[in-house]
Protein backbone atom coordinates (compact mmCIF):
# COMPACT_ATOMS: atom_id res chain seq x y z
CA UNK A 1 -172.23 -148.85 59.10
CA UNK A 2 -172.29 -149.01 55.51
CA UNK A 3 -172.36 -146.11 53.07
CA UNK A 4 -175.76 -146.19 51.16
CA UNK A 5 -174.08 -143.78 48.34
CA UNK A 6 -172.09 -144.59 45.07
CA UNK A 7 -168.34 -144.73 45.19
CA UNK A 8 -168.07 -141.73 43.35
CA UNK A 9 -170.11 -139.26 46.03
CA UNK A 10 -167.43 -141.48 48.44
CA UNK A 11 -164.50 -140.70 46.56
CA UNK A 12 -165.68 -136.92 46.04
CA UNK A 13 -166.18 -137.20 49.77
CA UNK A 14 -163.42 -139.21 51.58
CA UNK A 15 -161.83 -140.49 48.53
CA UNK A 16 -159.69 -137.08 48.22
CA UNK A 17 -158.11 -137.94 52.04
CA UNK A 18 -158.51 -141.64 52.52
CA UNK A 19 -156.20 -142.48 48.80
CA UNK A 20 -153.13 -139.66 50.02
CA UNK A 21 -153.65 -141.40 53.33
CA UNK A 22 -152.98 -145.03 51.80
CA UNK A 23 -149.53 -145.06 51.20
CA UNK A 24 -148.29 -143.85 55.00
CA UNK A 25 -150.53 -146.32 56.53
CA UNK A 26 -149.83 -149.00 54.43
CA UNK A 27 -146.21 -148.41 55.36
CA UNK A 28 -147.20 -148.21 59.04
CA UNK A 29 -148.75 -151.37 58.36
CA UNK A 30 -145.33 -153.02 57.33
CA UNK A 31 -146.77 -153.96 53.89
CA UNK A 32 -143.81 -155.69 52.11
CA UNK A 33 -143.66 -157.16 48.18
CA UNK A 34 -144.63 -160.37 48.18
CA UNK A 35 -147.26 -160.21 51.07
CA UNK A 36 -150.87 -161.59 51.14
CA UNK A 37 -152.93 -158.41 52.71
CA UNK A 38 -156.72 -158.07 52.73
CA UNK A 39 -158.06 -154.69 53.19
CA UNK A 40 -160.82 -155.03 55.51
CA UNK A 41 -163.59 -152.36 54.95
CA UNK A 42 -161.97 -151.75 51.90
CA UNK A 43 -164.86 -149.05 50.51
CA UNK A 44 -164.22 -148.23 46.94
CA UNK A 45 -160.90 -148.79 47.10
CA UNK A 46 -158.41 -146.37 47.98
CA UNK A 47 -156.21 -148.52 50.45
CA UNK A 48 -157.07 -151.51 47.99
CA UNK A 49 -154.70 -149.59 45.33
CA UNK A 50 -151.97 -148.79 47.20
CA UNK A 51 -151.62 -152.43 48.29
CA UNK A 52 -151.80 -153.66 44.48
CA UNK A 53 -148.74 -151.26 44.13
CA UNK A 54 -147.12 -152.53 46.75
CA UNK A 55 -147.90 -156.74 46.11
CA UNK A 56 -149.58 -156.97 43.06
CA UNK A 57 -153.38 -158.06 42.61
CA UNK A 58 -152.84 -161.73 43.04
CA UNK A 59 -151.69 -160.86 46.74
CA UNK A 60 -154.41 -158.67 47.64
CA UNK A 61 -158.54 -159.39 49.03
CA UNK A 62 -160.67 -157.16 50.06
CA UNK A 63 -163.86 -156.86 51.79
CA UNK A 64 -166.58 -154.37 52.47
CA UNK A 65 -170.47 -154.59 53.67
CA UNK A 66 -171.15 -152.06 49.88
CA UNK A 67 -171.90 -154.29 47.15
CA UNK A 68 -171.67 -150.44 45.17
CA UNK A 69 -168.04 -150.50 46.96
CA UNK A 70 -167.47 -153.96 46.12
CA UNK A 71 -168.61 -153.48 42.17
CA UNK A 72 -166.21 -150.79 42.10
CA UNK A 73 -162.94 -152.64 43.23
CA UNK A 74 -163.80 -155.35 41.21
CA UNK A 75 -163.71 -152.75 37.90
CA UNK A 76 -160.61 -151.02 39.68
CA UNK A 77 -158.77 -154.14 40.16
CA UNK A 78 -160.18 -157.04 38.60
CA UNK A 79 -157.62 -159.39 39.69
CA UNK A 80 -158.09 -158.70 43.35
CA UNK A 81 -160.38 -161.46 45.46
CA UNK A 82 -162.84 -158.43 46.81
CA UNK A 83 -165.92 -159.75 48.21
CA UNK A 84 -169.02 -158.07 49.96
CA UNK A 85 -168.54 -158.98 53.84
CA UNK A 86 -168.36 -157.06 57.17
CA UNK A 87 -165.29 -156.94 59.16
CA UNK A 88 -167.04 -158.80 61.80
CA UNK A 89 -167.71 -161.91 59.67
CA UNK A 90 -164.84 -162.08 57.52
CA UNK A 91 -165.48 -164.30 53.97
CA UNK A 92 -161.45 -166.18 54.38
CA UNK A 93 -160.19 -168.87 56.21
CA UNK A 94 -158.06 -168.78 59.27
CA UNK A 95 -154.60 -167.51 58.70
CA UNK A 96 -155.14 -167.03 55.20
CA UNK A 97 -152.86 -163.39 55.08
CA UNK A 98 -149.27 -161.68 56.10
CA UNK A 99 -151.00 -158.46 57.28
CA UNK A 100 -154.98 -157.52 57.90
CA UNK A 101 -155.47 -153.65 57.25
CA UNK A 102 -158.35 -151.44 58.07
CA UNK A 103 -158.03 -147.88 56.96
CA UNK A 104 -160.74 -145.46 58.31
CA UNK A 105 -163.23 -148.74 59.46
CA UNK A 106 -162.78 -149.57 63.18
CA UNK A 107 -165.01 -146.43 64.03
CA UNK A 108 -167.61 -147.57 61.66
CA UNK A 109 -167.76 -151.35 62.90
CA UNK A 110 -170.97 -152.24 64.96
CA UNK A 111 -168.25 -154.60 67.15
CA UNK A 112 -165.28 -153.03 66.79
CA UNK A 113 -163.15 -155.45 69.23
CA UNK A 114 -165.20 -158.79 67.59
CA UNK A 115 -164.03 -156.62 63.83
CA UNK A 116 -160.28 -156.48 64.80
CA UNK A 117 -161.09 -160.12 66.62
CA UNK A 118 -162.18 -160.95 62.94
CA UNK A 119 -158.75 -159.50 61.44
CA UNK A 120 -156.61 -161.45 63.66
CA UNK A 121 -158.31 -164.94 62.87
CA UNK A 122 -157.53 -164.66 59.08
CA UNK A 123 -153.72 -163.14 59.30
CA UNK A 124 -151.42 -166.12 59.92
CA UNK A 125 -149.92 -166.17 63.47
CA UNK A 126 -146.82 -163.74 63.62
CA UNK A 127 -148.85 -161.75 61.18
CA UNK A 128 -149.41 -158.12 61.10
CA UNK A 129 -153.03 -156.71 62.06
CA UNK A 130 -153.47 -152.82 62.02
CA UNK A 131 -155.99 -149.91 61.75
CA UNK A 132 -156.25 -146.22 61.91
CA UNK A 133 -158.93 -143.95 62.53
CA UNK A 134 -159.20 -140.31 62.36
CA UNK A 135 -158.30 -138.23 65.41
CA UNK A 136 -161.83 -136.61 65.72
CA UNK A 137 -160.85 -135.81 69.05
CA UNK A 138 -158.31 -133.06 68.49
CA UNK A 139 -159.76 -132.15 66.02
CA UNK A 140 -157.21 -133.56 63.07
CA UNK A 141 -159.83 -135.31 61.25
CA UNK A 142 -159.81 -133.25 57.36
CA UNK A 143 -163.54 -133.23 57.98
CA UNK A 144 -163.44 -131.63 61.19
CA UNK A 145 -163.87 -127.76 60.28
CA UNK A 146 -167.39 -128.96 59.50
CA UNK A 147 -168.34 -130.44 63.29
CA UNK A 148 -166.27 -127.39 64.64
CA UNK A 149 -168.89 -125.29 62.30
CA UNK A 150 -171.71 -127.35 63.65
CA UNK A 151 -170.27 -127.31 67.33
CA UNK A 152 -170.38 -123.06 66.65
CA UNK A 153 -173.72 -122.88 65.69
CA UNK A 154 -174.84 -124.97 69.03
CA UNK A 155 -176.60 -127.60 66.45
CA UNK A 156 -177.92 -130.96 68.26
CA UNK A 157 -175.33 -133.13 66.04
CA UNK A 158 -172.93 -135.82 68.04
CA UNK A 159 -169.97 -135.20 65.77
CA UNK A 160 -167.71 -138.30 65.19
CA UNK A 161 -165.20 -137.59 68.44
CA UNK A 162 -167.52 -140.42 70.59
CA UNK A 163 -166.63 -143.44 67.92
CA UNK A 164 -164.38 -145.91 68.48
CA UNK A 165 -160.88 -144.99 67.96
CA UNK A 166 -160.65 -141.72 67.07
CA UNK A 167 -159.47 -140.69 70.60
CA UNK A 168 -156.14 -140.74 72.12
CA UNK A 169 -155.38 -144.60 73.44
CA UNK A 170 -158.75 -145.96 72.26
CA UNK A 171 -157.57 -147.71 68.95
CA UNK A 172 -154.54 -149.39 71.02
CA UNK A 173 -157.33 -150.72 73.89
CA UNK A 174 -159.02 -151.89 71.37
CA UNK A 175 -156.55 -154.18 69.81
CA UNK A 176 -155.16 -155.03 73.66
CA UNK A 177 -158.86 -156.00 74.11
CA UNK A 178 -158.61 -157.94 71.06
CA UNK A 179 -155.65 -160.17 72.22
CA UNK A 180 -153.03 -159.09 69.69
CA UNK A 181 -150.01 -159.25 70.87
CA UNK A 182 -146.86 -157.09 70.82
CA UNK A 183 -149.49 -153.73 70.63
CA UNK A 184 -148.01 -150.47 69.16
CA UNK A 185 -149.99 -146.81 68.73
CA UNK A 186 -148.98 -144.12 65.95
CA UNK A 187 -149.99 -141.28 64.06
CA UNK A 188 -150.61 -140.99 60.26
CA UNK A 189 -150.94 -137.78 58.21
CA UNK A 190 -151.64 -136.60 55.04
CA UNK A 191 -151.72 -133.29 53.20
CA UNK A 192 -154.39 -132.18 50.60
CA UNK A 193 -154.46 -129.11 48.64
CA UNK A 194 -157.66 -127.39 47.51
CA UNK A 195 -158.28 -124.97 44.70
CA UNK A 196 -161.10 -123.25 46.68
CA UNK A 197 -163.69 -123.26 49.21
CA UNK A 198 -166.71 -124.14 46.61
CA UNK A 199 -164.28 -127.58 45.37
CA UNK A 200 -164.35 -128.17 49.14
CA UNK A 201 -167.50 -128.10 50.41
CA UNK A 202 -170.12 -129.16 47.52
CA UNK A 203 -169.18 -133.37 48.79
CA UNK A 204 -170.21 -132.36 52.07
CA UNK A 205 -173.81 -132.21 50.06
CA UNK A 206 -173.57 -135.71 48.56
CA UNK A 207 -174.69 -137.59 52.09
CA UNK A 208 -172.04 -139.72 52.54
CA UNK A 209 -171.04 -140.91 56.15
CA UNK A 210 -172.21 -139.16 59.35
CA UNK A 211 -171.39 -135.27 58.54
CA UNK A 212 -173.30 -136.08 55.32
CA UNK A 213 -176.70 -137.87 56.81
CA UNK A 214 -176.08 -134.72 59.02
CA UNK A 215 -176.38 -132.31 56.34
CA UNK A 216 -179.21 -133.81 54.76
CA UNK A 217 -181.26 -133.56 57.94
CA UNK A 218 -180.87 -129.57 57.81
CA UNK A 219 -183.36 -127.20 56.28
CA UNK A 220 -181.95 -124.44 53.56
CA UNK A 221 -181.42 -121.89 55.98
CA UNK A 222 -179.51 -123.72 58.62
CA UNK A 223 -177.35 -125.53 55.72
CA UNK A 224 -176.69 -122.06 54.26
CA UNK A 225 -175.64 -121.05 57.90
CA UNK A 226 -173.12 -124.39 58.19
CA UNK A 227 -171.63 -123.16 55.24
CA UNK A 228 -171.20 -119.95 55.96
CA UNK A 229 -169.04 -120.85 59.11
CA UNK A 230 -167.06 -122.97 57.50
CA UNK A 231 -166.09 -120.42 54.92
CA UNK A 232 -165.28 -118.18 57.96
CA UNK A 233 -163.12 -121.15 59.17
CA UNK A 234 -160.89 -122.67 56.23
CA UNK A 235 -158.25 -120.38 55.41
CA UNK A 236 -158.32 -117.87 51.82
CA UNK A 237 -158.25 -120.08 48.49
CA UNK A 238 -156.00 -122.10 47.63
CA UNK A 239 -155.60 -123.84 50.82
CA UNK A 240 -154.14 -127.61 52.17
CA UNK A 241 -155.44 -130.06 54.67
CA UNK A 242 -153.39 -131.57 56.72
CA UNK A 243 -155.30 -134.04 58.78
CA UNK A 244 -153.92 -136.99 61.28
CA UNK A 245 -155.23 -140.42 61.64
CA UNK A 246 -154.28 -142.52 64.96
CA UNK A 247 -153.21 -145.95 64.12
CA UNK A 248 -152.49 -149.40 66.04
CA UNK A 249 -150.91 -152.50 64.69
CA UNK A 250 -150.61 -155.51 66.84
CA UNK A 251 -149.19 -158.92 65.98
CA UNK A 252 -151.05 -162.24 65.83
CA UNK A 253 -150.20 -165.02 68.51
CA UNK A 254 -148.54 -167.94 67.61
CA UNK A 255 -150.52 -169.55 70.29
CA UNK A 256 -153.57 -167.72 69.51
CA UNK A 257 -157.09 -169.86 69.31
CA UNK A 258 -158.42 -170.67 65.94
C-alpha cells in the first residue's frame, strides 16, 4: 500500500505513535553503534531517526514505495542512502546490512512473506531481520478506539485486525515462512499523551491509511456520529495512549540462498 498523502498529514496521523515507538523497537531489533541498518518501509521517517541516533547517517538506508516519504527523509537526513522502493523489490545488493527493520510495514506489504523474503536477502548472513505490527487484534493498536467506534455503530468497514501480522503468532509465521532462522515473537509499547479529544481526532480527517480512506468515504452525518463515539470512548482530557505493537526478529542463514 502506499500512502497517497504528504508526510505531514502522516506524521499528524501515525507520526505521533510510530516516532515514541522507534526507540523500543529499534532496541528489540538489537540495533548496535556501528551497524549498517536499512529501514524498510521507512515512510517519512520516524524509525529512520532513531537509527541515525543510534549509527549515524553514513550507516543507515532507507526505502519506501512514497517518493513524498522519500523527499522527506532525504531533507530529514540528507546523509542517509533513502531511495523510493517497495519492500518486495528491495534497491541493495545481497547482504549489504547488520540488521533489516520494518516498523509498522509487514501489514501494508502486497507479499508480506516475499517483503520479509526481500529483508533477509540484503542483511548479511547471521544478520538481524525484524518487524512489528500493531496488535489490531486485541485491540492495542493507538488507532483502535476508532474501529471499536466504527464496530459500535455496525458500519460495513473491515477494520485493520484481518492484515498480516497484527494478530497473535501471525508476524512469527510469517518470518518461519520466510526461512529466517533462530525466530523470536515480542511485544512493543509506547505511551502518548494528549492535550484533548479535538488534538486527537482532527488527523483522523487527513485520509491517511485505512481508518482515513475510511473516513473519507462517510457522509457528514455518519462522520459526526464516528466522532461522537469516540468522544464517548477516550477517557476526559488530558489523556495517554498506550498502544502495543507485536514484533518478530529472525536471523539470516549462513547457508541461506542468494
Amino acid at each position: 500500500m502506499t500512502f497517497a498523502v504528504s508526510p505531514e498529514s502522516y506524521d499528524r496521523f501515525m507520526g505521533r505513535y510510530s516516532g515514541p515507538l522507534a526507540a523500543a523497537f529499534a532496541s528489540f531489533g538489537g540495533v548496535e553503534p556501528g551497524a549498517r541498518v536499512v529501514d524498510v518501509g521507512c515512510g517519512p521517517g520516524a524509525l529512520t531517526g532513531e537509527l541515525v541516533a543510534r549509527v549515524g547517517a553514513g550507516n543507515v538506508s532507507a526505502a519506501d514505495p512514497s517518493e513524498a516519504f522519500v523527499a522527506a527523509v532525504h531533507a530529514r537526513h540528507p546523509d542517509v542512502d533513502a531511495r523510493v522502493a517497495a519492500a518486495e523489490a528491495l534497491p541493495f545488493d545481497d547482504a549489504t546490512f547488520d540488521a533489516a527493520l520494518a516498523q509498522l510495514v509487514v501489514h501494508f506489504m502486497s507479499e508480506p512473506v516475499a517483503g520479509i523474503v526481500e529483508m533477509s536477502r540484503v542483511t548479511r548472513p547471521g544478520g538481524v531481520v525484524a518487524a512489528c505490527v500493531w496488535d489490531f487484534e486485541n485491540d492495542r493498536a493507538p488507532i483502535s478506539t476508532f474501529w471499536r467506534a466504527v464496530r459500535d455503530l455496525e458500519l460495513d468497514a473491515p477494520g485493520e485486525a484481518h492484515l498480516a501480522g497484527a494478530r497473535a503468532g501471525h508476524l512469527v509465521g510469517l518470518f518461519t515462512a520466510a526461512g529466517l532462522a533462530d525466530v523470536e515473537g515480542g511485544v512493543v509499547e509506547t505511551r502518548v499523551d494528549h492535550t484533548g479529544f479535538d488534538e486527537w481526532w482532527e488527523p483522523f480527517t487527513l485520509g491517511v491509511g485505512p481508518a482515513g480512506a475510511f473516513t473519507a468515504t462517510l457522509d457528514t452525518e455518519v462522520l459526526e456520529a464516528v466522532r461522537a463515539r469516540c468522544e464517548e470512548l477516550v477517557p476526559p482530557p488530558p489523556f495517554a495512549i498506550t498502544a502495543a505493537a507485536w514484533a518478530a526478529r529472525g536471523r539470516v542463514s549462513p547457508s541461506a540462498t542468494r
